[in-house]
C-alpha atoms as a PDB file:
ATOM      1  CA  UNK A   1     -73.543  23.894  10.280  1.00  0.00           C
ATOM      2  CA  UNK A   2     -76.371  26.368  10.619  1.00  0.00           C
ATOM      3  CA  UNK A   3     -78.253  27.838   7.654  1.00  0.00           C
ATOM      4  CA  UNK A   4     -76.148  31.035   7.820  1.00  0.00           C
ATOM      5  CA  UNK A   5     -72.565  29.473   7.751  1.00  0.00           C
ATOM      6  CA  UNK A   6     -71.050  30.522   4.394  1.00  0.00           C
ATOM      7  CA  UNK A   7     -67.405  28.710   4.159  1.00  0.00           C
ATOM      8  CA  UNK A   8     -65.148  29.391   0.994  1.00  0.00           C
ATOM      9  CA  UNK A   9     -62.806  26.221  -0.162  1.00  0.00           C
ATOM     10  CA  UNK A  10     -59.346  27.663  -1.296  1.00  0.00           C
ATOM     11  CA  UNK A  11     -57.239  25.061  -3.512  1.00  0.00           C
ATOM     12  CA  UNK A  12     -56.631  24.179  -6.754  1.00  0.00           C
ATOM     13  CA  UNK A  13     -58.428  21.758  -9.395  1.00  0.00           C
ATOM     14  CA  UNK A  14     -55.876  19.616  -9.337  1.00  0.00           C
ATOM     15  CA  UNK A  15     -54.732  19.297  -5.862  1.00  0.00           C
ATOM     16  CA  UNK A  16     -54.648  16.108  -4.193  1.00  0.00           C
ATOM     17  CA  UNK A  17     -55.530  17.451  -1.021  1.00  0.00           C
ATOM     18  CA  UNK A  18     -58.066  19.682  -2.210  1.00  0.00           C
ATOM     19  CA  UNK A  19     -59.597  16.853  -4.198  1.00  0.00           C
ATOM     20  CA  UNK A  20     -59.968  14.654  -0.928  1.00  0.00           C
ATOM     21  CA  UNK A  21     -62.042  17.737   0.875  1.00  0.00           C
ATOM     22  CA  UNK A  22     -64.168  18.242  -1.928  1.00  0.00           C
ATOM     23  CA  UNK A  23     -64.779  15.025  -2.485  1.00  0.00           C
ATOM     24  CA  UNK A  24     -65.739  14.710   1.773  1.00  0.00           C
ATOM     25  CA  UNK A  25     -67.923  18.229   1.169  1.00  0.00           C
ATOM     26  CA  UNK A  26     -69.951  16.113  -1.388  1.00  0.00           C
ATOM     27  CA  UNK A  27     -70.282  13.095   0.495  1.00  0.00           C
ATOM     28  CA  UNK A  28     -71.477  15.269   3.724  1.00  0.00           C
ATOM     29  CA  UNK A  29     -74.066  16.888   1.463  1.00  0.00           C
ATOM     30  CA  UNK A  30     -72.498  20.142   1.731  1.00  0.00           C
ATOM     31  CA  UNK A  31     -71.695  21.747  -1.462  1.00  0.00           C
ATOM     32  CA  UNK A  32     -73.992  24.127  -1.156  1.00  0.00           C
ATOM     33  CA  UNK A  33     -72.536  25.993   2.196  1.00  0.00           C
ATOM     34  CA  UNK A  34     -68.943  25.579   0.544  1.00  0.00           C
ATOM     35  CA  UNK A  35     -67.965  27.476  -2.148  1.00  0.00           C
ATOM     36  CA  UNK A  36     -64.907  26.702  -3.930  1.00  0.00           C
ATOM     37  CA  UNK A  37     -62.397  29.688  -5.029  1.00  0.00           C
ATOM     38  CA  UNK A  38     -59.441  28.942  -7.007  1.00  0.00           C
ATOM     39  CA  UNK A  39     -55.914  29.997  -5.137  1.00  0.00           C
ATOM     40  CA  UNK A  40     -52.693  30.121  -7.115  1.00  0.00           C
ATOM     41  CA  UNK A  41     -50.013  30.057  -4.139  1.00  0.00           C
ATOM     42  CA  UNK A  42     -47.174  31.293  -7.019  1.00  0.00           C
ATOM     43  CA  UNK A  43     -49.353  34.526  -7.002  1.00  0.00           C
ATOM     44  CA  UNK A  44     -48.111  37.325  -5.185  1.00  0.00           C
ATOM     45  CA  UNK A  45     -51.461  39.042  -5.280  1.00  0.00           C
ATOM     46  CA  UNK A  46     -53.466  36.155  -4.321  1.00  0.00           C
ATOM     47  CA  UNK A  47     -55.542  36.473  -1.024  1.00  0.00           C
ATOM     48  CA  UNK A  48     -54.315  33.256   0.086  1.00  0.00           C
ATOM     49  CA  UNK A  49     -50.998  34.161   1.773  1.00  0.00           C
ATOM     50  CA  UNK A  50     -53.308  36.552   3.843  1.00  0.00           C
ATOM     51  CA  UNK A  51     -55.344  33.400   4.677  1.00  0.00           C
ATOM     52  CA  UNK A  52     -52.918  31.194   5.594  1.00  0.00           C
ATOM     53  CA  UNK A  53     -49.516  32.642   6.263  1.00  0.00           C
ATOM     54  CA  UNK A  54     -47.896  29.322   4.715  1.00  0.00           C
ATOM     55  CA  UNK A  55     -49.171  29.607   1.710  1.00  0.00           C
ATOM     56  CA  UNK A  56     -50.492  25.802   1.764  1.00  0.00           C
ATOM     57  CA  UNK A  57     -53.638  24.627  -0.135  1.00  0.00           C
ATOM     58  CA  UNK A  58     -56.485  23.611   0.623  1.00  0.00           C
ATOM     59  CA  UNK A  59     -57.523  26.407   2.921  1.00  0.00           C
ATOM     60  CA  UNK A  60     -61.101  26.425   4.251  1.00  0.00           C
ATOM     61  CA  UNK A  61     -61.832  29.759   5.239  1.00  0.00           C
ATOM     62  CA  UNK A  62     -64.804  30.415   8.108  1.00  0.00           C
ATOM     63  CA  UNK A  63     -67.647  32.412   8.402  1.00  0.00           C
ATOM     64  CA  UNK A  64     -65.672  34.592  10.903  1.00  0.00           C
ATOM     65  CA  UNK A  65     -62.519  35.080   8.540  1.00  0.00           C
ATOM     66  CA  UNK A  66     -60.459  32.317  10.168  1.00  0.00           C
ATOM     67  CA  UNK A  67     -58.993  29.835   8.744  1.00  0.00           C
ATOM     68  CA  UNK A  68     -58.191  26.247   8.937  1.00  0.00           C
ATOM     69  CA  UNK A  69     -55.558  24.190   6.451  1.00  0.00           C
ATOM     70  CA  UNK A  70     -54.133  20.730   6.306  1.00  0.00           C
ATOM     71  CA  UNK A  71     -57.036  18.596   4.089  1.00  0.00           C
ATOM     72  CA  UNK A  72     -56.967  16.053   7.468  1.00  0.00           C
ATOM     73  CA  UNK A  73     -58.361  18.506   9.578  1.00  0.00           C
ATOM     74  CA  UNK A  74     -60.691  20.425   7.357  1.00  0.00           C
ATOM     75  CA  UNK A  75     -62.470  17.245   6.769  1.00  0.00           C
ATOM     76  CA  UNK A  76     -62.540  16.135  10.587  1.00  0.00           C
ATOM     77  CA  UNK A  77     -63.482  19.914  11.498  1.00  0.00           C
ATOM     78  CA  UNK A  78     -66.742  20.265   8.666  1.00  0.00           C
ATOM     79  CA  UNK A  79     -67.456  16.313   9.607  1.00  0.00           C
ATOM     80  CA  UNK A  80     -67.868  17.666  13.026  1.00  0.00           C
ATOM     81  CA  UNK A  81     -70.160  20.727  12.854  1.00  0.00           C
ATOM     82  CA  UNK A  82     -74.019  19.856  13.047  1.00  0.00           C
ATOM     83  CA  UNK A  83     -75.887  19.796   9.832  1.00  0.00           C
ATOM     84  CA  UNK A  84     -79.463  19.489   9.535  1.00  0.00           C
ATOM     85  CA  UNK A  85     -80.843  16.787   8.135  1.00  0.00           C
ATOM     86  CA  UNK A  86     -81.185  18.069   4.575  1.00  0.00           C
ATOM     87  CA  UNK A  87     -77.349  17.887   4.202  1.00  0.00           C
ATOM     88  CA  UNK A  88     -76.924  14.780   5.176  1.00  0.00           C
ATOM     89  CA  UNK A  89     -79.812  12.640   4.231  1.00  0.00           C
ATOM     90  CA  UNK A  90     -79.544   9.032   5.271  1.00  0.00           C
ATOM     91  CA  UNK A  91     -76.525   9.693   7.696  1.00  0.00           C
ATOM     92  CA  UNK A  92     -76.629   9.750  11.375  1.00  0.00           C
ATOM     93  CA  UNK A  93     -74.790  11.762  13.360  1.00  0.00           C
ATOM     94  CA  UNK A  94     -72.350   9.161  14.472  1.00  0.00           C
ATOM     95  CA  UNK A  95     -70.699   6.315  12.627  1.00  0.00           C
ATOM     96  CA  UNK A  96     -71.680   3.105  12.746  1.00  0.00           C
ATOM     97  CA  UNK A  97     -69.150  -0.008  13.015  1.00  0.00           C
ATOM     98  CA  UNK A  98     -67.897  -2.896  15.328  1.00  0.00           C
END
């Protein structure tokens, strides 16, 4: 992630799924490019619908506007995106293992 990248976290406090991504945003070091905005799906007003059509929560949204959902993916997709070294201190780039 460069410098600029400013993501927004849509979910709930007590989501499952949105527990699982925050929990991955802390372990990447990356609380500070994420910020977390509550979304109440039941809300008719709520931005959320507009950011994903389904409804579903979590729901990173992107610098751009898009939007990614499904807690799988939006941990494999911020997992992905280069970080500098700051957010991820003592991690290398790739996993290690047999």
């Amino acid at each position: 992630m460069s410098g600029t990248d400013n993501f927004v976290l849509r979910s709930t406090v007590t989501s499952p799924f949105g527990r699982k991504v925050r929990m991955a945003i802390d372990v990447l070091g990356l609380g500070y490019r994420i910020k977390l905005q509550p979304a109440d799906p039941l809300d008719e007003s709520d931005t959320l619908r507009q950011q994903n059509p389904l409804g579903k929560m979590p729901c990173l949204v992107l610098p751009d506007g898009g939007s990614i959902y499904d807690s799988g993916i939006i941990i494999a997709a911020i997992g992905s995106r280069p970080a500098d070294a700051s957010a991820r201190p003592g991690m290398s780039s790739r996993p290690s293992g047999p």
